[in-house]
Each structure stands twice: as C-alpha cells, then as structure tokens.
PDB file of N, CA and C in Angstrom:
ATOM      1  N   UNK A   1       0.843  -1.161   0.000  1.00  0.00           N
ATOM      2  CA  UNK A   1       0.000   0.000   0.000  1.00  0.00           C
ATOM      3  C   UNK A   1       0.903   1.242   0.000  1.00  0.00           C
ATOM      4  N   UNK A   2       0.716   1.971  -0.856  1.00  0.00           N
ATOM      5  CA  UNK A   2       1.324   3.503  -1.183  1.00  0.00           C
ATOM      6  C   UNK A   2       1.290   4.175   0.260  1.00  0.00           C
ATOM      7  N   UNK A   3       2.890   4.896   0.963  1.00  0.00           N
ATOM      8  CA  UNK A   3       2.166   5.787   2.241  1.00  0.00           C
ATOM      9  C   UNK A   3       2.893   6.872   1.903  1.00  0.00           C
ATOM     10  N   UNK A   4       2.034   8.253   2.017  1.00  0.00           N
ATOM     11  CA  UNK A   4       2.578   9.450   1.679  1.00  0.00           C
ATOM     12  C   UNK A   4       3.016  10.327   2.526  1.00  0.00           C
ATOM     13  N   UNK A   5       3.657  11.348   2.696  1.00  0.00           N
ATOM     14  CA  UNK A   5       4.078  12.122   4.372  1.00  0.00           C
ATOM     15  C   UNK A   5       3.225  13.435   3.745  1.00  0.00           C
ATOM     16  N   UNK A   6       3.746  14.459   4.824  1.00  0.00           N
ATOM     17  CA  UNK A   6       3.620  15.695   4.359  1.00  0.00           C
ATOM     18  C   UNK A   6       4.067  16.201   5.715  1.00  0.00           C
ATOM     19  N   UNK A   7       4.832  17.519   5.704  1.00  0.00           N
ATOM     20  CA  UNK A   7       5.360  18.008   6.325  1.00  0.00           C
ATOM     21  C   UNK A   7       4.364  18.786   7.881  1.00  0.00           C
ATOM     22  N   UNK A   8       4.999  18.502   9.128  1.00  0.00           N
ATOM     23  CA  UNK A   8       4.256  19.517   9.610  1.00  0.00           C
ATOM     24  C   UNK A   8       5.345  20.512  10.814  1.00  0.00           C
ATOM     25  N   UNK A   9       5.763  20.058  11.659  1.00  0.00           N
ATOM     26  CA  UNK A   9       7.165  20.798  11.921  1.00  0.00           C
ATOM     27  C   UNK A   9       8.054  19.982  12.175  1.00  0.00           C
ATOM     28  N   UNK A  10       9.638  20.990  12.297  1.00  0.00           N
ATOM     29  CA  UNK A  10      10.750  19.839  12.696  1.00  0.00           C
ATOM     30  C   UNK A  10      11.394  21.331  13.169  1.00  0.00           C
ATOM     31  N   UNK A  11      12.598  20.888  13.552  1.00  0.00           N
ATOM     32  CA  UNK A  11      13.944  21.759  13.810  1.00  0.00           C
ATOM     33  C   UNK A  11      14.912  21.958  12.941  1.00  0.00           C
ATOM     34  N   UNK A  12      15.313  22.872  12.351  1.00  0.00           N
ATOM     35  CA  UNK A  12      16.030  22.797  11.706  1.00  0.00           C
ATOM     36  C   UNK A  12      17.690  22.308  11.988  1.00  0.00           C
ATOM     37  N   UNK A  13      19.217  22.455  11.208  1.00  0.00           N
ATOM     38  CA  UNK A  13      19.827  22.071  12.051  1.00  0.00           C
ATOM     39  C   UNK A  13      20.492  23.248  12.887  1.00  0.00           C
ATOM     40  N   UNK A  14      20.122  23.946  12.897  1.00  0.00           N
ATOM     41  CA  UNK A  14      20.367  25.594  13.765  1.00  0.00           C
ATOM     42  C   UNK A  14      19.589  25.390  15.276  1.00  0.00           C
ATOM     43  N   UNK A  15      18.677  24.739  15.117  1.00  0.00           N
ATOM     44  CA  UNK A  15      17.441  24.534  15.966  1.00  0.00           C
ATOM     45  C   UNK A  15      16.363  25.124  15.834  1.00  0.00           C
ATOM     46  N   UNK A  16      16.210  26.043  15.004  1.00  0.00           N
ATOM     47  CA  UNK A  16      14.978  26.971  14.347  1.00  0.00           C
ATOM     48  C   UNK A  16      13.765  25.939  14.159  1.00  0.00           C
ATOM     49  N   UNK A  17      12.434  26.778  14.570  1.00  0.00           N
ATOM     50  CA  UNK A  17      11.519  25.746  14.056  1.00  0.00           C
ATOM     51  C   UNK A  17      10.957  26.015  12.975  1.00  0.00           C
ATOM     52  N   UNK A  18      10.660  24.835  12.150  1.00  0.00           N
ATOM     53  CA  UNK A  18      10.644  25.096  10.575  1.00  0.00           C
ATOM     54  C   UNK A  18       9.016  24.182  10.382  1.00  0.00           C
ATOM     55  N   UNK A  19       8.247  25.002   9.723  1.00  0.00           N
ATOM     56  CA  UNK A  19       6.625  24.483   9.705  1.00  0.00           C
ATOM     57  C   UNK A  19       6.304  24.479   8.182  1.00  0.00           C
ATOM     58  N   UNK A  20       5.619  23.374   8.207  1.00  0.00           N
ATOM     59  CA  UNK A  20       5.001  22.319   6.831  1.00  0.00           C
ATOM     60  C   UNK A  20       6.448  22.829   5.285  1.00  0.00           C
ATOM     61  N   UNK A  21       7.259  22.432   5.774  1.00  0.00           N
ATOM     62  CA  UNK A  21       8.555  22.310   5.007  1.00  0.00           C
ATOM     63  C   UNK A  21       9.631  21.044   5.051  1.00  0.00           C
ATOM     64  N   UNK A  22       9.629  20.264   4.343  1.00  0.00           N
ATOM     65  CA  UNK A  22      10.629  19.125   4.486  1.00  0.00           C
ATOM     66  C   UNK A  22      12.079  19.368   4.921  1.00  0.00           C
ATOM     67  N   UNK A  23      12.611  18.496   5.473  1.00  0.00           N
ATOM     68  CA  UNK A  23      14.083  18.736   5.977  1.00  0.00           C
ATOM     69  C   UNK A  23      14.698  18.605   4.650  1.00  0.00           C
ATOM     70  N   UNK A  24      14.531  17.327   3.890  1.00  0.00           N
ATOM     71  CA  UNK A  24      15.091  17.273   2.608  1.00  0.00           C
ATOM     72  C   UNK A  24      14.344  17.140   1.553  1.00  0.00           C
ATOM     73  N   UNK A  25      14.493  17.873   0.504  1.00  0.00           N
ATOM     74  CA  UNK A  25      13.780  17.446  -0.491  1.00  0.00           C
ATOM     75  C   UNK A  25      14.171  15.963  -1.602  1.00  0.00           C
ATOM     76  N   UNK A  26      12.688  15.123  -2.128  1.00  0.00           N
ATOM     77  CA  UNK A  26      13.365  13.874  -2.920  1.00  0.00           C
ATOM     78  C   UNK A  26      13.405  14.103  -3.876  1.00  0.00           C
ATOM     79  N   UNK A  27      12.290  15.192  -4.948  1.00  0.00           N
ATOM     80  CA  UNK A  27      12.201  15.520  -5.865  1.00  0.00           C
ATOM     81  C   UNK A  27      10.927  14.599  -6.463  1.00  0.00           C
ATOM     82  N   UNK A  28       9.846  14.155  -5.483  1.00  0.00           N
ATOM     83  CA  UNK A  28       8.512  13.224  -5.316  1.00  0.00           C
ATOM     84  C   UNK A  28       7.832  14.398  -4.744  1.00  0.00           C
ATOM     85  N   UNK A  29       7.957  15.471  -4.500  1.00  0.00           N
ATOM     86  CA  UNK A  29       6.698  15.904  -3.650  1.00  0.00           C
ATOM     87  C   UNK A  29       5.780  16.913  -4.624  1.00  0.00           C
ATOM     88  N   UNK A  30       4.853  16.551  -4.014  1.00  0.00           N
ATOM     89  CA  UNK A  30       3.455  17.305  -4.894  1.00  0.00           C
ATOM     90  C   UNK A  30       3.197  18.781  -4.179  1.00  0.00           C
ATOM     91  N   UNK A  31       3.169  19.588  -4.980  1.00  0.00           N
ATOM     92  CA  UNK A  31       2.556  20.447  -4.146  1.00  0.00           C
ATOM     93  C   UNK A  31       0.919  21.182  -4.632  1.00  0.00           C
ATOM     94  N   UNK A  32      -0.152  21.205  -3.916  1.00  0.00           N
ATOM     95  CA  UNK A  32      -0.935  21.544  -3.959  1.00  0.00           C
ATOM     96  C   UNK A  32      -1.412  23.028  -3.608  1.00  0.00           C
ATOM     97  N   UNK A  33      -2.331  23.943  -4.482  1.00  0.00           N
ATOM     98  CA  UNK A  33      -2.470  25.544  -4.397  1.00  0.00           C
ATOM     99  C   UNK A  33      -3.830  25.413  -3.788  1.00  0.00           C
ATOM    100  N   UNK A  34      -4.487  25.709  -3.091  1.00  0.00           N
ATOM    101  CA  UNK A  34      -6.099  25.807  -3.100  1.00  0.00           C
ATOM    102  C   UNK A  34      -6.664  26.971  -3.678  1.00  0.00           C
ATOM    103  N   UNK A  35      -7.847  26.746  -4.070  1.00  0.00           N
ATOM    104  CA  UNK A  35      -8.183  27.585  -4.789  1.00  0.00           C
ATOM    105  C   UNK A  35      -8.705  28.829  -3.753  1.00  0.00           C
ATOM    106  N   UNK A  36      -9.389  29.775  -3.888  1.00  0.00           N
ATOM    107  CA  UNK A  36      -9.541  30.669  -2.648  1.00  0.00           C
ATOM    108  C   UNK A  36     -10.834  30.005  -1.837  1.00  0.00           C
ATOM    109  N   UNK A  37     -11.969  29.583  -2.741  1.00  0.00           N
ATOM    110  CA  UNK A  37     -12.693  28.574  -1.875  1.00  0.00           C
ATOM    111  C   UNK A  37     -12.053  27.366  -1.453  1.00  0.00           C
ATOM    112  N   UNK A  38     -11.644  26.907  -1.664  1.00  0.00           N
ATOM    113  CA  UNK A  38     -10.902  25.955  -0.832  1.00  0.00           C
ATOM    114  C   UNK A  38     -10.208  26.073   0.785  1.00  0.00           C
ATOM    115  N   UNK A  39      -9.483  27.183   0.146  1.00  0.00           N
ATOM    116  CA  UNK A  39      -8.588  28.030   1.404  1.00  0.00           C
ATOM    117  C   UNK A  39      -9.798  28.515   2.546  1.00  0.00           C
ATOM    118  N   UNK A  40     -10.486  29.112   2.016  1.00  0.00           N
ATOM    119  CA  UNK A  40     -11.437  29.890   3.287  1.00  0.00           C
ATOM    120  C   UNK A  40     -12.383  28.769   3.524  1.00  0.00           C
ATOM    121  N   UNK A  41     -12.705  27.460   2.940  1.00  0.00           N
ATOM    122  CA  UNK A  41     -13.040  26.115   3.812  1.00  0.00           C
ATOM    123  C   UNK A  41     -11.988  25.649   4.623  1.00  0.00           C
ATOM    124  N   UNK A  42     -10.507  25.642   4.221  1.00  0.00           N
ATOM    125  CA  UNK A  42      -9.540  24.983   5.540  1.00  0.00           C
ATOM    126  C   UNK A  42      -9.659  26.179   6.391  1.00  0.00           C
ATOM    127  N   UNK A  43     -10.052  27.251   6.221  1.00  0.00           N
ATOM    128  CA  UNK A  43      -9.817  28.409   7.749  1.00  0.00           C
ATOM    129  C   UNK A  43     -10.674  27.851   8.312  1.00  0.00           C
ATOM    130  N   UNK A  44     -11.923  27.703   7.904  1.00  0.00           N
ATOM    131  CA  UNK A  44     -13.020  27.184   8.722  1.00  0.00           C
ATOM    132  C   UNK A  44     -13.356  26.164   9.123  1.00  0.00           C
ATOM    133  N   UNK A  45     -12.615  24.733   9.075  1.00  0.00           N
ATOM    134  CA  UNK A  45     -12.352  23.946   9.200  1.00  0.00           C
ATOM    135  C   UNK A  45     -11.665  24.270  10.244  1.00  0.00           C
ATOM    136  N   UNK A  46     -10.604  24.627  10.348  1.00  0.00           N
ATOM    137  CA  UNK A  46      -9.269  25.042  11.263  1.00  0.00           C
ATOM    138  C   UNK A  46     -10.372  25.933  12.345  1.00  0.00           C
ATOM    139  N   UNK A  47     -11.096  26.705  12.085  1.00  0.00           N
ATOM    140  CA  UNK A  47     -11.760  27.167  13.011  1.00  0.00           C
ATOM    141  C   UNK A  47     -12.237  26.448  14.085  1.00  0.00           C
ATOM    142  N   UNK A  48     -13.225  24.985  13.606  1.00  0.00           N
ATOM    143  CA  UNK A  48     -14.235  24.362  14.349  1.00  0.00           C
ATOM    144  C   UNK A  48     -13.145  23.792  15.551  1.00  0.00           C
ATOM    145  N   UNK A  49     -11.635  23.640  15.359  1.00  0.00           N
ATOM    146  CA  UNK A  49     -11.254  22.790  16.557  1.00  0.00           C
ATOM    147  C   UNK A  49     -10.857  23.990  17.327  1.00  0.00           C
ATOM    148  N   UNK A  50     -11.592  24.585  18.175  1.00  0.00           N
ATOM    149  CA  UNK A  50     -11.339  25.312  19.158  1.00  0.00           C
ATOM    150  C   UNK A  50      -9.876  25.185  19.956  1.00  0.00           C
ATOM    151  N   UNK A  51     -10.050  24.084  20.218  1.00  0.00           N
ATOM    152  CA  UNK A  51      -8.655  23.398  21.564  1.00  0.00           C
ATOM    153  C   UNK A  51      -7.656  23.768  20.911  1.00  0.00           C
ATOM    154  N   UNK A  52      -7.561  23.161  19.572  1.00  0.00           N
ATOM    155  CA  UNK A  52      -6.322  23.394  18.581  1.00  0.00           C
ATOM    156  C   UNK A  52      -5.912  24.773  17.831  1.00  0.00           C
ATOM    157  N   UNK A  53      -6.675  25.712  18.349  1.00  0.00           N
ATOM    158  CA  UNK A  53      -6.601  27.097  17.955  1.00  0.00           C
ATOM    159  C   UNK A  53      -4.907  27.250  17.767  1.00  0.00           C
ATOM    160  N   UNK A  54      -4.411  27.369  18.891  1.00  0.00           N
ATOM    161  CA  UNK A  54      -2.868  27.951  19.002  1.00  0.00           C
ATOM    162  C   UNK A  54      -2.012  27.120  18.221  1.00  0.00           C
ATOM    163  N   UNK A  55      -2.119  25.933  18.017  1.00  0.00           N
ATOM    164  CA  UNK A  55      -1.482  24.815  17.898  1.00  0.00           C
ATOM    165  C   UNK A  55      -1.611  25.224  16.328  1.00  0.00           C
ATOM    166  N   UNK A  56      -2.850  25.523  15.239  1.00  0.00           N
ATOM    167  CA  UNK A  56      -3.268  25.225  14.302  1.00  0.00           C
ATOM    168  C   UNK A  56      -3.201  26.573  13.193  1.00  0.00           C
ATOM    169  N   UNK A  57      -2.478  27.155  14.376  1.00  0.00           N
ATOM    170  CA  UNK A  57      -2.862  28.975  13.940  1.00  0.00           C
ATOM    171  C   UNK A  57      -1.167  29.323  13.013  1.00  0.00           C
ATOM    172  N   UNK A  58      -0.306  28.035  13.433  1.00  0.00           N
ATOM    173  CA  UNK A  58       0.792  27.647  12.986  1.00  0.00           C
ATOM    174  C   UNK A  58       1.333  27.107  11.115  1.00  0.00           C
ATOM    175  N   UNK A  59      -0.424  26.453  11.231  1.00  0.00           N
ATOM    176  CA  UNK A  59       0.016  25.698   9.588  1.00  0.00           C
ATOM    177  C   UNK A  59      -1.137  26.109   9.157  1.00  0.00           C
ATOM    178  N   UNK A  60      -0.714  27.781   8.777  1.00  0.00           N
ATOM    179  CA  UNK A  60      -2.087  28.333   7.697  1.00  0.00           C
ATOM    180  C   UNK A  60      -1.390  27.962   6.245  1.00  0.00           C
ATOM    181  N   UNK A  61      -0.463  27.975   6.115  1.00  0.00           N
ATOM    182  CA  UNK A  61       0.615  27.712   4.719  1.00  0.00           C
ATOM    183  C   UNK A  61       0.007  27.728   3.523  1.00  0.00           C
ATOM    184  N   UNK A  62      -0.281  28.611   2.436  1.00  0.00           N
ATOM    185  CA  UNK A  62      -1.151  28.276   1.487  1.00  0.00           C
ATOM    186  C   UNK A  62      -1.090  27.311   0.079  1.00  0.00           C
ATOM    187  N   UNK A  63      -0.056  26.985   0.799  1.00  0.00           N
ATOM    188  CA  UNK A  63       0.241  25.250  -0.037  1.00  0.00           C
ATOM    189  C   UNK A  63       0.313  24.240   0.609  1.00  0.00           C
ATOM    190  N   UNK A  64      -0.203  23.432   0.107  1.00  0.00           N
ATOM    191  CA  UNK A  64       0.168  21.989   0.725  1.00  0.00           C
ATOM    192  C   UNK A  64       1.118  21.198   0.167  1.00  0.00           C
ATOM    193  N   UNK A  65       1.791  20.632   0.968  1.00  0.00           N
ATOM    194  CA  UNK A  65       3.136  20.033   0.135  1.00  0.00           C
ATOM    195  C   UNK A  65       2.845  18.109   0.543  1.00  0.00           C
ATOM    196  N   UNK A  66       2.860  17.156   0.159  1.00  0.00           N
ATOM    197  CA  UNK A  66       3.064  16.109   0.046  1.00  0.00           C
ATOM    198  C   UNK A  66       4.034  15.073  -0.782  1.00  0.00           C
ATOM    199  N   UNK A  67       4.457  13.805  -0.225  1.00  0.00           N
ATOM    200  CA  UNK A  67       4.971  13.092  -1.361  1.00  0.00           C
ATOM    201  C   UNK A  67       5.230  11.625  -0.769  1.00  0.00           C
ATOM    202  N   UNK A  68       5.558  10.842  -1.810  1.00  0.00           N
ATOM    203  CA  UNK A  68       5.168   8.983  -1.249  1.00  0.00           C
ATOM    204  C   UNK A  68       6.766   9.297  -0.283  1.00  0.00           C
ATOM    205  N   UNK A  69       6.367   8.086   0.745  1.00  0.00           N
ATOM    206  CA  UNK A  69       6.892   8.426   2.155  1.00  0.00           C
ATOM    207  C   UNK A  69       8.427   8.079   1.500  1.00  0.00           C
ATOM    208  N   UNK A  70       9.553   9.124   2.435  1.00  0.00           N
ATOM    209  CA  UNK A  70      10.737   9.005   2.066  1.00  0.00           C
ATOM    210  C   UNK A  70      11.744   7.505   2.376  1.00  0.00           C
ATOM    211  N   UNK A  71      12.446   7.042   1.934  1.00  0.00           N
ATOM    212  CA  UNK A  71      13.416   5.676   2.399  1.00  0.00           C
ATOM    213  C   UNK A  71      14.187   7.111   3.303  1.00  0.00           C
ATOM    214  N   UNK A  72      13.768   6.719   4.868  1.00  0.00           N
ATOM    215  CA  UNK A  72      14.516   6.768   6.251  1.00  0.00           C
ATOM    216  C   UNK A  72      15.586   5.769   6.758  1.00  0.00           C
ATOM    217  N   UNK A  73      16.310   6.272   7.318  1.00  0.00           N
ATOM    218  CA  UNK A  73      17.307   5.735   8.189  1.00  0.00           C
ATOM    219  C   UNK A  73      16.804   5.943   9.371  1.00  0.00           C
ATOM    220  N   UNK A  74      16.354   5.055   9.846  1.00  0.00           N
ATOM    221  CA  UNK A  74      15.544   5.325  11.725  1.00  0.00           C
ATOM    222  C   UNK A  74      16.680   5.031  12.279  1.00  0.00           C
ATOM    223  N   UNK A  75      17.808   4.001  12.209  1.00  0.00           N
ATOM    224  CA  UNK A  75      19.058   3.927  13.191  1.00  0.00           C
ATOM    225  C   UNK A  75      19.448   5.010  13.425  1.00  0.00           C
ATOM    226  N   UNK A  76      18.991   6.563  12.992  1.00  0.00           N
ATOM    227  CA  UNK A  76      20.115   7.050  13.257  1.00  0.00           C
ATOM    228  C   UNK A  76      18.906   8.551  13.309  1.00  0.00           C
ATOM    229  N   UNK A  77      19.702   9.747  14.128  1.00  0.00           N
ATOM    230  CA  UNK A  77      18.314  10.329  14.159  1.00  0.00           C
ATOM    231  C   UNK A  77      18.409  11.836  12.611  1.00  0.00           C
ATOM    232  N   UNK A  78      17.491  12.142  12.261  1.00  0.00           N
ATOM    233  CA  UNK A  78      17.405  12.922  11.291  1.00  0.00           C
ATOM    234  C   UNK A  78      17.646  13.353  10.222  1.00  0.00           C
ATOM    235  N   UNK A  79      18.835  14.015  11.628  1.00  0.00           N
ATOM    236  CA  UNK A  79      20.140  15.260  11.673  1.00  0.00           C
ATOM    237  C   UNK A  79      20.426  15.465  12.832  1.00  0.00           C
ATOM    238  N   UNK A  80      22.232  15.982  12.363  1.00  0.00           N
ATOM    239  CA  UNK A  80      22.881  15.972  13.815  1.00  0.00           C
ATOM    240  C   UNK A  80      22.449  17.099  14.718  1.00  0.00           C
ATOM    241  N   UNK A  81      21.291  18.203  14.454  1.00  0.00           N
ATOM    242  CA  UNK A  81      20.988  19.690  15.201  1.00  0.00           C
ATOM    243  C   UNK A  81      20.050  19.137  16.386  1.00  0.00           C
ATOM    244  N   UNK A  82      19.481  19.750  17.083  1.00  0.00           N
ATOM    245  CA  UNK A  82      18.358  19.865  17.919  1.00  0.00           C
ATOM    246  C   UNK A  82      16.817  19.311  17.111  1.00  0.00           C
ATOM    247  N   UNK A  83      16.246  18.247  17.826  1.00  0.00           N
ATOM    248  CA  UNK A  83      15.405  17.834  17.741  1.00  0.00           C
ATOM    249  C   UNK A  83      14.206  18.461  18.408  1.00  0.00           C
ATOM    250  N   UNK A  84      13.107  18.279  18.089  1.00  0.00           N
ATOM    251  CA  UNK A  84      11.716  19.105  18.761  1.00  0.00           C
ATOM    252  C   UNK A  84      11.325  18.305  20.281  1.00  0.00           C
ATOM    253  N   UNK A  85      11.536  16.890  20.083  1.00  0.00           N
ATOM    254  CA  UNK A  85      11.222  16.658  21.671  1.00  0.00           C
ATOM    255  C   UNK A  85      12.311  16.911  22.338  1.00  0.00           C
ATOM    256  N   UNK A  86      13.711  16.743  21.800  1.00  0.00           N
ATOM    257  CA  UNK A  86      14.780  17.358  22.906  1.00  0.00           C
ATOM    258  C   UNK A  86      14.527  18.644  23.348  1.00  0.00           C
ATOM    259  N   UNK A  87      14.272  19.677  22.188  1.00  0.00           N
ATOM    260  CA  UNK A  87      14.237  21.346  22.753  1.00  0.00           C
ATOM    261  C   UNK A  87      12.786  21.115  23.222  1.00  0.00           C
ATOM    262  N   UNK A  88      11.995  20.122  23.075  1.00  0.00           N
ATOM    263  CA  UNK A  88      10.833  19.896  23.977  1.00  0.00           C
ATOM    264  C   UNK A  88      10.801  19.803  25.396  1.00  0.00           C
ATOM    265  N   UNK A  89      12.252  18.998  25.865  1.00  0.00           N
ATOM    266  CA  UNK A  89      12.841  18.351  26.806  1.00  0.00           C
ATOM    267  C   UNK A  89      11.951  16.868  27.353  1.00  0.00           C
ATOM    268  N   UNK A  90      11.895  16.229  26.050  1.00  0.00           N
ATOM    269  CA  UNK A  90      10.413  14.988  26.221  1.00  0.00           C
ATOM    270  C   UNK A  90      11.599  13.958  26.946  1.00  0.00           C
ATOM    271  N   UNK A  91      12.480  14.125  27.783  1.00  0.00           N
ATOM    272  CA  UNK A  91      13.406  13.190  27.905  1.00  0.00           C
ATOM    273  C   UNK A  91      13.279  12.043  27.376  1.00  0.00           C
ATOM    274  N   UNK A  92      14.535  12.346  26.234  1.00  0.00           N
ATOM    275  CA  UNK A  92      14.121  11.270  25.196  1.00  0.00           C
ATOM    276  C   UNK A  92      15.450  12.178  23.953  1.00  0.00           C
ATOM    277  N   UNK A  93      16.842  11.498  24.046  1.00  0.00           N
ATOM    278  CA  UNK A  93      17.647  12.278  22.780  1.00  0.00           C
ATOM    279  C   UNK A  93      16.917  11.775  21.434  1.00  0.00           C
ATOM    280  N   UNK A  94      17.781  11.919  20.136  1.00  0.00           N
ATOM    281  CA  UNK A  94      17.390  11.522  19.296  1.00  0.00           C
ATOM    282  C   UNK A  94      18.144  10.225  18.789  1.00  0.00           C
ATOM    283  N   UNK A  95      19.609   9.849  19.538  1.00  0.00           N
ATOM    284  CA  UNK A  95      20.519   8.816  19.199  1.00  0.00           C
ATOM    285  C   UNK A  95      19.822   8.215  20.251  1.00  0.00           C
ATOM    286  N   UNK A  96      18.631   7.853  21.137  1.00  0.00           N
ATOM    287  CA  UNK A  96      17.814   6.787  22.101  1.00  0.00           C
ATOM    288  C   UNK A  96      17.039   6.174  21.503  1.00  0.00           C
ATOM    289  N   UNK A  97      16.135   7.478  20.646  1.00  0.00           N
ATOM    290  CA  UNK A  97      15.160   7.168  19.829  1.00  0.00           C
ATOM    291  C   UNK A  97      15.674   6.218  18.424  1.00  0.00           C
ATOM    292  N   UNK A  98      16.657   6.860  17.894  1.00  0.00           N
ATOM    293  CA  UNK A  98      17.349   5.872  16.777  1.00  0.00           C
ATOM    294  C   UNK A  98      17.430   4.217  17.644  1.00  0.00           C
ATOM    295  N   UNK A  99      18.151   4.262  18.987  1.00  0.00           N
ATOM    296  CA  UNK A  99      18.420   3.058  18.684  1.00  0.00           C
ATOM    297  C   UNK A  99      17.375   2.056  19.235  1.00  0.00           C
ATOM    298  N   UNK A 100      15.533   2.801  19.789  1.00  0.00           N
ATOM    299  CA  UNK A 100      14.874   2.094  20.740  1.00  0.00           C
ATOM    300  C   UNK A 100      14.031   1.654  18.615  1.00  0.00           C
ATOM    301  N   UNK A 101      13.948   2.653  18.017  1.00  0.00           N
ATOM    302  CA  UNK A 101      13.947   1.718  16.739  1.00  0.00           C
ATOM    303  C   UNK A 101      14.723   0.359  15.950  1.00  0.00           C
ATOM    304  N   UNK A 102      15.430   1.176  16.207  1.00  0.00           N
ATOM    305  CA  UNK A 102      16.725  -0.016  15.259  1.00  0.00           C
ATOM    306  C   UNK A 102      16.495  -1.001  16.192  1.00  0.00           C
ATOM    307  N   UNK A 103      16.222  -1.467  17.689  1.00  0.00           N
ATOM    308  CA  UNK A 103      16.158  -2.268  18.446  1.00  0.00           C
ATOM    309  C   UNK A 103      14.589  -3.080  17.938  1.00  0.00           C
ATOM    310  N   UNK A 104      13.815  -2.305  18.188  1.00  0.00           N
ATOM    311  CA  UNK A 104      12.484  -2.554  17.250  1.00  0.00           C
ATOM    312  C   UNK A 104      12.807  -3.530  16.281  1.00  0.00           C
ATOM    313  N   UNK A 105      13.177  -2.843  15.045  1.00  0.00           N
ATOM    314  CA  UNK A 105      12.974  -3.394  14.029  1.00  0.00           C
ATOM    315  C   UNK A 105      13.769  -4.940  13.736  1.00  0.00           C
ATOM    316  N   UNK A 106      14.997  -4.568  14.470  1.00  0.00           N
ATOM    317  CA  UNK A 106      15.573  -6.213  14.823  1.00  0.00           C
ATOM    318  C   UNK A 106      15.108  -7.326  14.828  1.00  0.00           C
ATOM    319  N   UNK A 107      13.762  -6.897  15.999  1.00  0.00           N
ATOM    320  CA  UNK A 107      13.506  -7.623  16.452  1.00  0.00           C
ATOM    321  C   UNK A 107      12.020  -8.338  16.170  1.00  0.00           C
ATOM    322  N   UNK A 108      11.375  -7.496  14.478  1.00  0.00           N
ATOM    323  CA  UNK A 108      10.139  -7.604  13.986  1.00  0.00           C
ATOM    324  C   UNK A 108      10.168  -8.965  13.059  1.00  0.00           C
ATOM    325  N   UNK A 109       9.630  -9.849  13.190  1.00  0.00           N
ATOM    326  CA  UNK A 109       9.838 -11.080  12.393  1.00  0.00           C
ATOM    327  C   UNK A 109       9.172 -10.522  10.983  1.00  0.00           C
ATOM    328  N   UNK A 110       9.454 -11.199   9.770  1.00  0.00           N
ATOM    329  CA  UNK A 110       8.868 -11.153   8.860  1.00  0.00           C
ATOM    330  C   UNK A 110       7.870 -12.071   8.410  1.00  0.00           C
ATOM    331  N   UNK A 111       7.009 -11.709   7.581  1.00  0.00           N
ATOM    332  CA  UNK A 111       5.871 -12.919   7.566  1.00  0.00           C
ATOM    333  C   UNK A 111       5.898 -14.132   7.608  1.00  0.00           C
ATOM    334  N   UNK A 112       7.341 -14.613   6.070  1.00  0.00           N
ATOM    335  CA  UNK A 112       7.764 -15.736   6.517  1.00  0.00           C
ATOM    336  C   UNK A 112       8.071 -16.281   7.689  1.00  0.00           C
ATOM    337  N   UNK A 113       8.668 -15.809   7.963  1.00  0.00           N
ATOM    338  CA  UNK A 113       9.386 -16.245   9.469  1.00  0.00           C
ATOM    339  C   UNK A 113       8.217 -16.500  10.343  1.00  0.00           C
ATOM    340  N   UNK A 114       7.467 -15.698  10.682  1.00  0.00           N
ATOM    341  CA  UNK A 114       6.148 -16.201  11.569  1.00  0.00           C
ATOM    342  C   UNK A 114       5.538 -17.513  11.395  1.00  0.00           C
ATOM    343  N   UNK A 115       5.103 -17.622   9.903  1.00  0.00           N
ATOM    344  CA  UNK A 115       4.715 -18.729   9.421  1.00  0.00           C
ATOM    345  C   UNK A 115       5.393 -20.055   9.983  1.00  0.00           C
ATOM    346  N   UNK A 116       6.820 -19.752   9.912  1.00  0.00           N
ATOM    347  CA  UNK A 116       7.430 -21.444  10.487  1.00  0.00           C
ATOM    348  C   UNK A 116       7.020 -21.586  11.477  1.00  0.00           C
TER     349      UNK A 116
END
C-alpha cells in the first residue's frame, strides 16, 4: 500500500523551528495551491477545533506540500541539530530514539518467518 508524508514541523539544524517544510527534499513531492474557496473552507475547518486554535494557527501555509513516504534511516536520528522533543525536553535524545527503533525493528519477524 502507497504511504505518503507531508510536512508539519521539525527543527532545523540551527534549531529553528521550521513548519510544513521538508528537511530534505526527494524531488517526489506534490505540491498543492487551493483555490480561494478551498482556502477559506480549511480556515473554517481550522476554526471548528477550538482546543487546537494555538497549535493550528501555525500551519495556515497556502500550499500543501506532500509526497510517497521518504526511504529513512531510523538507526540514526534525522540530523545531527536539535530535535523538537529534545528542545521539547520529552526526555528522550534523538541517538535513544534511533536506537529504541533499530532495536524494534531487529527484532520484527517477517511474515515468513512467523509462518514457520
């Protein structure tokens, strides 16, 4: 099954926070314009979640950017800058997170393998 991303924030490697913009580009991503009805349906859309006001008031962006999901390296984290849950302080680096994946995935049997 096809899985697509689309950007919503990250850190840059300065630590800057950088919103609905890819860290790297693949040269796969779509970008979408809305038309002006379109646009003043996502405001209002964006309106109805109250809670998410502050949170949402962030990705007005008048493009949408998408593209089929990138080949990641999870062993390893990103980029070497500041991560959003570190400057979050989610205790949690990003070389933990690389390796509580890479530990993961080790350890995910594949279908075959189940089967025996």
């Amino acid at each position: 099954m096809p899985v697509w991303e689309f950007p919503l924030y990250h850190r840059s490697t300065d630590g800057a926070l950088v919103n609905q913009q890819f860290h790297a580009l693949t040269g796969g991503e779509v970008v979408i314009r809305p038309t002006p009805e379109q646009w003043d349906k996502k405001l209002r859309m964006f309106g109805e979640y109250v809670s998410q006001r502050e949170v949402l008031q962030h990705f007005l962006a008048e493009t949408e950017v998408f593209r089929p999901l990138a080949k990641y390296d999870y062993s390893a984290p990103p980029h070497p800058g500041v991560l959003n849950y570190e400057a979050w302080q989610w205790g949690i680096t990003g070389g933990e997170l690389a390796a509580a994946f890479s530990e993961h995935l080790h350890h995910q049997a594949t279908p075959a393998e189940s089967a025996r």
